[in-house]
Protein backbone atom coordinates (compact mmCIF):
# COMPACT_ATOMS: atom_id res chain seq x y z
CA UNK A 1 11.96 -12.38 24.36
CA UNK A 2 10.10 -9.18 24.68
CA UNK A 3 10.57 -6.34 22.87
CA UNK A 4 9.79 -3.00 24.81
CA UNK A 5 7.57 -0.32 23.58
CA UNK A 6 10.83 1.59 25.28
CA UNK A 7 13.62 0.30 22.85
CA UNK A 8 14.90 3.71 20.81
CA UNK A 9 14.57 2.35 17.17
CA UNK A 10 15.34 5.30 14.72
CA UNK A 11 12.36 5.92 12.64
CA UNK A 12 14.20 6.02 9.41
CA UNK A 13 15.01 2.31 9.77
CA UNK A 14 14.19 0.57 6.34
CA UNK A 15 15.60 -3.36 6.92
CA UNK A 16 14.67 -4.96 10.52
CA UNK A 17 15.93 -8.31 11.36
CA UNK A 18 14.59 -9.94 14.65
CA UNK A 19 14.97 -13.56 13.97
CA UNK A 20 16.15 -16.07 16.60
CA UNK A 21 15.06 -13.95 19.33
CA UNK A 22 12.43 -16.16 21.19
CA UNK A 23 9.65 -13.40 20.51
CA UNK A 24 5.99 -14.62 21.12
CA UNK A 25 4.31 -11.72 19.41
CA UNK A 26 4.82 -9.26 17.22
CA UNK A 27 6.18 -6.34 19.00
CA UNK A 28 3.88 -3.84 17.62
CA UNK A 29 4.16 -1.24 19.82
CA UNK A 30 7.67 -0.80 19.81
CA UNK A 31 7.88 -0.96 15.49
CA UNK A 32 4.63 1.67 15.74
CA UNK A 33 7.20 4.61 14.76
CA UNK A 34 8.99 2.83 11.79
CA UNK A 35 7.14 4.65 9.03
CA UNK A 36 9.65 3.69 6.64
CA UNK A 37 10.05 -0.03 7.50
CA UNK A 38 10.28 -2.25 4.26
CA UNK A 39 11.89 -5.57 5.01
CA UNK A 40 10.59 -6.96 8.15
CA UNK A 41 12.24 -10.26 9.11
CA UNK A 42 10.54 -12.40 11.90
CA UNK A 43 12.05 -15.69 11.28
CA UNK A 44 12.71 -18.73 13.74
CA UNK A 45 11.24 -17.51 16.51
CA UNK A 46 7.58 -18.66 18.51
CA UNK A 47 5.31 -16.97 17.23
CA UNK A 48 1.54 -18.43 17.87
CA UNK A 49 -1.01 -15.61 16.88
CA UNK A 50 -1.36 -12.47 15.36
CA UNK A 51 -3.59 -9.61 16.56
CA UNK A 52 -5.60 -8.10 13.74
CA UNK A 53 -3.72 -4.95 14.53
CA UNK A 54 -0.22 -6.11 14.70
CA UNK A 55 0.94 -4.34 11.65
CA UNK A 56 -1.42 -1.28 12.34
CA UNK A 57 0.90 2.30 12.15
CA UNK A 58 3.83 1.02 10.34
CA UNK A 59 2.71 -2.47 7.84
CA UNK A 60 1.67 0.27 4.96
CA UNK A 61 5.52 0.39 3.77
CA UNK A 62 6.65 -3.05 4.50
CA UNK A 63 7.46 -5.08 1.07
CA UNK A 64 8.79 -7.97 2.56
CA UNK A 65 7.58 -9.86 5.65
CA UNK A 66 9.14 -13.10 6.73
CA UNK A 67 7.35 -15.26 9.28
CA UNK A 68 8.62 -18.31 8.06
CA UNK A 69 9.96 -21.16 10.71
CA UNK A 70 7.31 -19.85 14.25
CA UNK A 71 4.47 -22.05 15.51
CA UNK A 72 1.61 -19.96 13.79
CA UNK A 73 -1.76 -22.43 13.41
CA UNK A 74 -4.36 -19.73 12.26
CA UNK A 75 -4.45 -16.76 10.29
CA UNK A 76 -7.77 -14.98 10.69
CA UNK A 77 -9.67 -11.78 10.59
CA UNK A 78 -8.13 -8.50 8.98
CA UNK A 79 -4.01 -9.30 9.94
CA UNK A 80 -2.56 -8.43 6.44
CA UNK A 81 -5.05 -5.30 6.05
CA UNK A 82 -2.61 -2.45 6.29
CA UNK A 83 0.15 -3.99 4.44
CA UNK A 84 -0.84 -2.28 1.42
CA UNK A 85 3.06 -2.84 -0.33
CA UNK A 86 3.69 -6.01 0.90
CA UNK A 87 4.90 -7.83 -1.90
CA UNK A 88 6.91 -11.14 -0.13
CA UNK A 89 4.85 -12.99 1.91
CA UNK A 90 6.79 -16.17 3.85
CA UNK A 91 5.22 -18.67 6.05
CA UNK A 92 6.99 -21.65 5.31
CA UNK A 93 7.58 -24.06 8.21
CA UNK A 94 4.55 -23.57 10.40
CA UNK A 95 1.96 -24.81 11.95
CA UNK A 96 -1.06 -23.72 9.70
CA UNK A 97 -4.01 -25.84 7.65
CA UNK A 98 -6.17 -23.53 6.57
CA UNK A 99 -5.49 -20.03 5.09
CA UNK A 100 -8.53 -18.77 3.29
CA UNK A 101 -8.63 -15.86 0.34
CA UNK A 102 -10.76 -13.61 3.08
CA UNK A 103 -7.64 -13.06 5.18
CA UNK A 104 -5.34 -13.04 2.17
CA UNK A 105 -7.67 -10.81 -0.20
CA UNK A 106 -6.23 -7.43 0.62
CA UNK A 107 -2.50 -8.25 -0.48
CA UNK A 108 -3.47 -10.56 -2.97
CA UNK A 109 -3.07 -7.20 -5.77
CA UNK A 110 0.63 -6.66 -4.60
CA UNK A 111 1.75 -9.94 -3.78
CA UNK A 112 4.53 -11.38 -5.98
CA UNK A 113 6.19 -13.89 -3.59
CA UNK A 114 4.02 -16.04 -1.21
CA UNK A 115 5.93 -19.25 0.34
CA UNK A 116 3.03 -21.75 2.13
CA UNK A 117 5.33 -24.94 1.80
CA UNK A 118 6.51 -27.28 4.85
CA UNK A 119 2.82 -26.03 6.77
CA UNK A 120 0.13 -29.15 7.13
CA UNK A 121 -1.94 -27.57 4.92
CA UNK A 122 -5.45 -29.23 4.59
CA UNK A 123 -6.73 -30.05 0.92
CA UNK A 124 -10.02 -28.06 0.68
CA UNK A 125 -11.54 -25.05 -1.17
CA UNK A 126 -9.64 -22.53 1.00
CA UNK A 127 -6.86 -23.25 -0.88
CA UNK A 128 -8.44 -22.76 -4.35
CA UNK A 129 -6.73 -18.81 -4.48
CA UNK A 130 -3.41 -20.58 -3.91
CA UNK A 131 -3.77 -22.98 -6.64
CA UNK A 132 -4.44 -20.29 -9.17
CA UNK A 133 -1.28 -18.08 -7.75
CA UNK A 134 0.77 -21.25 -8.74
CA UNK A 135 -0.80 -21.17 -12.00
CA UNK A 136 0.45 -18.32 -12.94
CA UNK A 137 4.36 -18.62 -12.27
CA UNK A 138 7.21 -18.52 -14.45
CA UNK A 139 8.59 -22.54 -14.80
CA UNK A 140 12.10 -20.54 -15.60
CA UNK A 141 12.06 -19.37 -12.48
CA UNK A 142 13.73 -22.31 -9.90
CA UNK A 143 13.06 -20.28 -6.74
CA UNK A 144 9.49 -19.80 -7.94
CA UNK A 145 9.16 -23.34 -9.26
CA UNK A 146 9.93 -24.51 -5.53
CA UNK A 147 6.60 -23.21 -4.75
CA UNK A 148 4.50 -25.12 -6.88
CA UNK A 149 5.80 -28.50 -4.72
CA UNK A 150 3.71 -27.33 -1.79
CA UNK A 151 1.83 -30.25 -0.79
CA UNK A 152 -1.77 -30.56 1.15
CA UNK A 153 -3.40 -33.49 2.85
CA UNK A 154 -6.96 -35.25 2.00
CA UNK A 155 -7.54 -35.92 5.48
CA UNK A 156 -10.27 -38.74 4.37
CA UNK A 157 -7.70 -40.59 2.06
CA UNK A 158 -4.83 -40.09 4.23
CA UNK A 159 -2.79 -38.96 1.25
CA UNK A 160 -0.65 -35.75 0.65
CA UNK A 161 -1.15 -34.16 -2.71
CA UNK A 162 0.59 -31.96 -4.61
CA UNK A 163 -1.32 -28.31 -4.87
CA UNK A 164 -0.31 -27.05 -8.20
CA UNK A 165 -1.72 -30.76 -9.56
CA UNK A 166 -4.22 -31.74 -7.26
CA UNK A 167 -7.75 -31.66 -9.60
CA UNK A 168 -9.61 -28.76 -9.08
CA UNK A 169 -13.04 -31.40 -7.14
CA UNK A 170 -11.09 -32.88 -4.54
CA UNK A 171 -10.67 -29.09 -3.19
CA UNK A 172 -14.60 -29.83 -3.00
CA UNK A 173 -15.24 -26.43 -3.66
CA UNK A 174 -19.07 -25.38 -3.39
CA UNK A 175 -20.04 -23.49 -6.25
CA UNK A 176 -22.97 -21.42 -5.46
CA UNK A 177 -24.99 -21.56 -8.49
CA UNK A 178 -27.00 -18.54 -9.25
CA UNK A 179 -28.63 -20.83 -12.21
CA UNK A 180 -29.90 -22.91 -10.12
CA UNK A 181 -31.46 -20.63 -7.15
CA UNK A 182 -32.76 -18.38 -10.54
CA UNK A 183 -34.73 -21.89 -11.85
CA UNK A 184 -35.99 -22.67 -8.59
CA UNK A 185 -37.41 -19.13 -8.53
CA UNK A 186 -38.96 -19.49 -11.64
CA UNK A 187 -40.81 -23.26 -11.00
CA UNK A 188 -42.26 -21.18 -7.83
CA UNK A 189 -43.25 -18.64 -10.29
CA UNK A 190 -45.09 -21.30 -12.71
CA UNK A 191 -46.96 -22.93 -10.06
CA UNK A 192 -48.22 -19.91 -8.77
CA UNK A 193 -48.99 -18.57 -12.17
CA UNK A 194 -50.41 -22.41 -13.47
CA UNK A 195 -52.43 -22.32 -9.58
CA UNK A 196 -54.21 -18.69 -10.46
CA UNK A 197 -55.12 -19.83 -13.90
CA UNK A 198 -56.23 -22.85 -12.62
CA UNK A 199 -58.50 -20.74 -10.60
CA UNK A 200 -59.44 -18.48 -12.53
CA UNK A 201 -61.08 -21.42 -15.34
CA UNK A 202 -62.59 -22.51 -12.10
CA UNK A 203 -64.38 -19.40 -11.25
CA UNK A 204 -65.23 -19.09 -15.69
CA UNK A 205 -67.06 -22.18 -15.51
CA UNK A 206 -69.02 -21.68 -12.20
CA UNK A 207 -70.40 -18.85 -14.08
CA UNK A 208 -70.98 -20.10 -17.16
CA UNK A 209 -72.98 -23.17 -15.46
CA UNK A 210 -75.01 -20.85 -13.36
C-alpha cells in the first residue's frame, strides 16, 4: 500500500494508526502536515528501510512510535533525529542485528520504553547502551521486566544469551584507553630525552679530551 502525498489528513490529528496496511515506507510526505501527531502506529506491515528524513516536519511531537512486527534489517544514519519527544520506541519482531548508540543517541534523553526483543540481535559492543537501559528498570514492573528477556546471539559459540545477563567481555567491547596512548607518549618522550642526553655527554667528553 501507498499512501498519497494527496490523502486530506486533518492537521490536528494526535493518534494515527496505519497498521496492517502493506506499506513499504514510511509515508512521509503525506504525515508532513501533522504537527500535532503523538502516537504514530506502524505495526505489521513491510517495512525494509528508513530514509534519514522520514520523520523530518512532523517526528518533533510524536511520543510513541510503533514499528514493531515489519522486515526492518538496519537502522543507520540520523533516522530518530527529529523525534525530540519520542518517548516509546517498539521494534520488536524484526529483522535487525545491530543497532548501535550513534543512531539511538538523540532519543536516548527521552526514551522511557524501548522494545528490541524477538529481532536476531548480534551479541557485540553495539549493544552495550542497551544493556545499561535494562539496568536501570523497575523489576515491579512486569511489562518492563519482559524487556530484560531480550536475547542476542554469539555468532562464534552458536549460543543465544540473555542481554540483561550476558557479562559485560563477551560484548567484546574495545575500550580505548587514553592511559595507555598517554604512556606510550611518554616512553617516546624518554627516549628522546635519554637520546639528547646521551648526546650531549658525548659532545662533553669530546671536549674535555681535546
Amino acid at each position: 500500500m501507498y499512501l498519497s502525498s494527496d490523502v486530506s489528513i486533518t492537521e490536528n490529528l494526535q493518534y494515527l494508526r496505519l497498521g496492517d496496511n502493506n506499506i513499504h515506507t514510511i509515508p512521509s510526505e503525506a504525515l508532513r502536515g501533522l504537527h500535532r501527531l503523538r502516537h504514530l502506529d506502524l505495526r505489521a506491515n513491510n517495512i525494509s528501510y528508513i530514509a534519514e528524513d522520514a520523520f523530518y516536519g512532523f517526528g518533533d511531537t510524536i511520543t510513541f512510535l510503533n514499528l514493531q512486527k515489519n522486515d526492518i534489517r538496519s537502522l543507520s544514519g540520523l533516522i530518530f533525529e527529529n523525534l525530540n519527544s519520542l518517548e516509546t520506541l517498539n521494534l520488536q519482531n524484526n529483522k535487525l542485528t545491530h543497532i548501535s548508540e550513534d543512531v539511538m543517541e538523540p532519543i536516548l534523553d527521552t526514551l522511557r520504553v524501548v522494545d528490541i526483543m524477538d529481532n536476531p540481535l548480534i551479541c557485540n559492543c553495539e549493544l552495550q547502551w542497551y544493556k545499561n537501559w535494562l539496568s536501570t528498570l523497575k523489576d515491579k514492573d512486569d511489562e518492563m521486566m519482559q524487556k530484560k528477556r531480550t536475547v542476542c546471539t554469539i555468532q562464534k559459540e552458536h549460543r543465544e544469551y540473555s542481554l540483561q545477563n550476558l557479562p559485560l567481555e563477551k560484548l567484546e567491547c574495545v575500550i580505548k584507553s587514553y592511559d595507555s596512548v598517554r604512556l606510550s607518549s611518554s616512553n617516546v618522550n624518554r627516549v628522546g630525552i635519554l637520546a639528547q642526553t646521551a648526546l650531549s655527554i658525548c659532545i662533553l667528553a669530546r671536549m674535555f679530551l681535546a
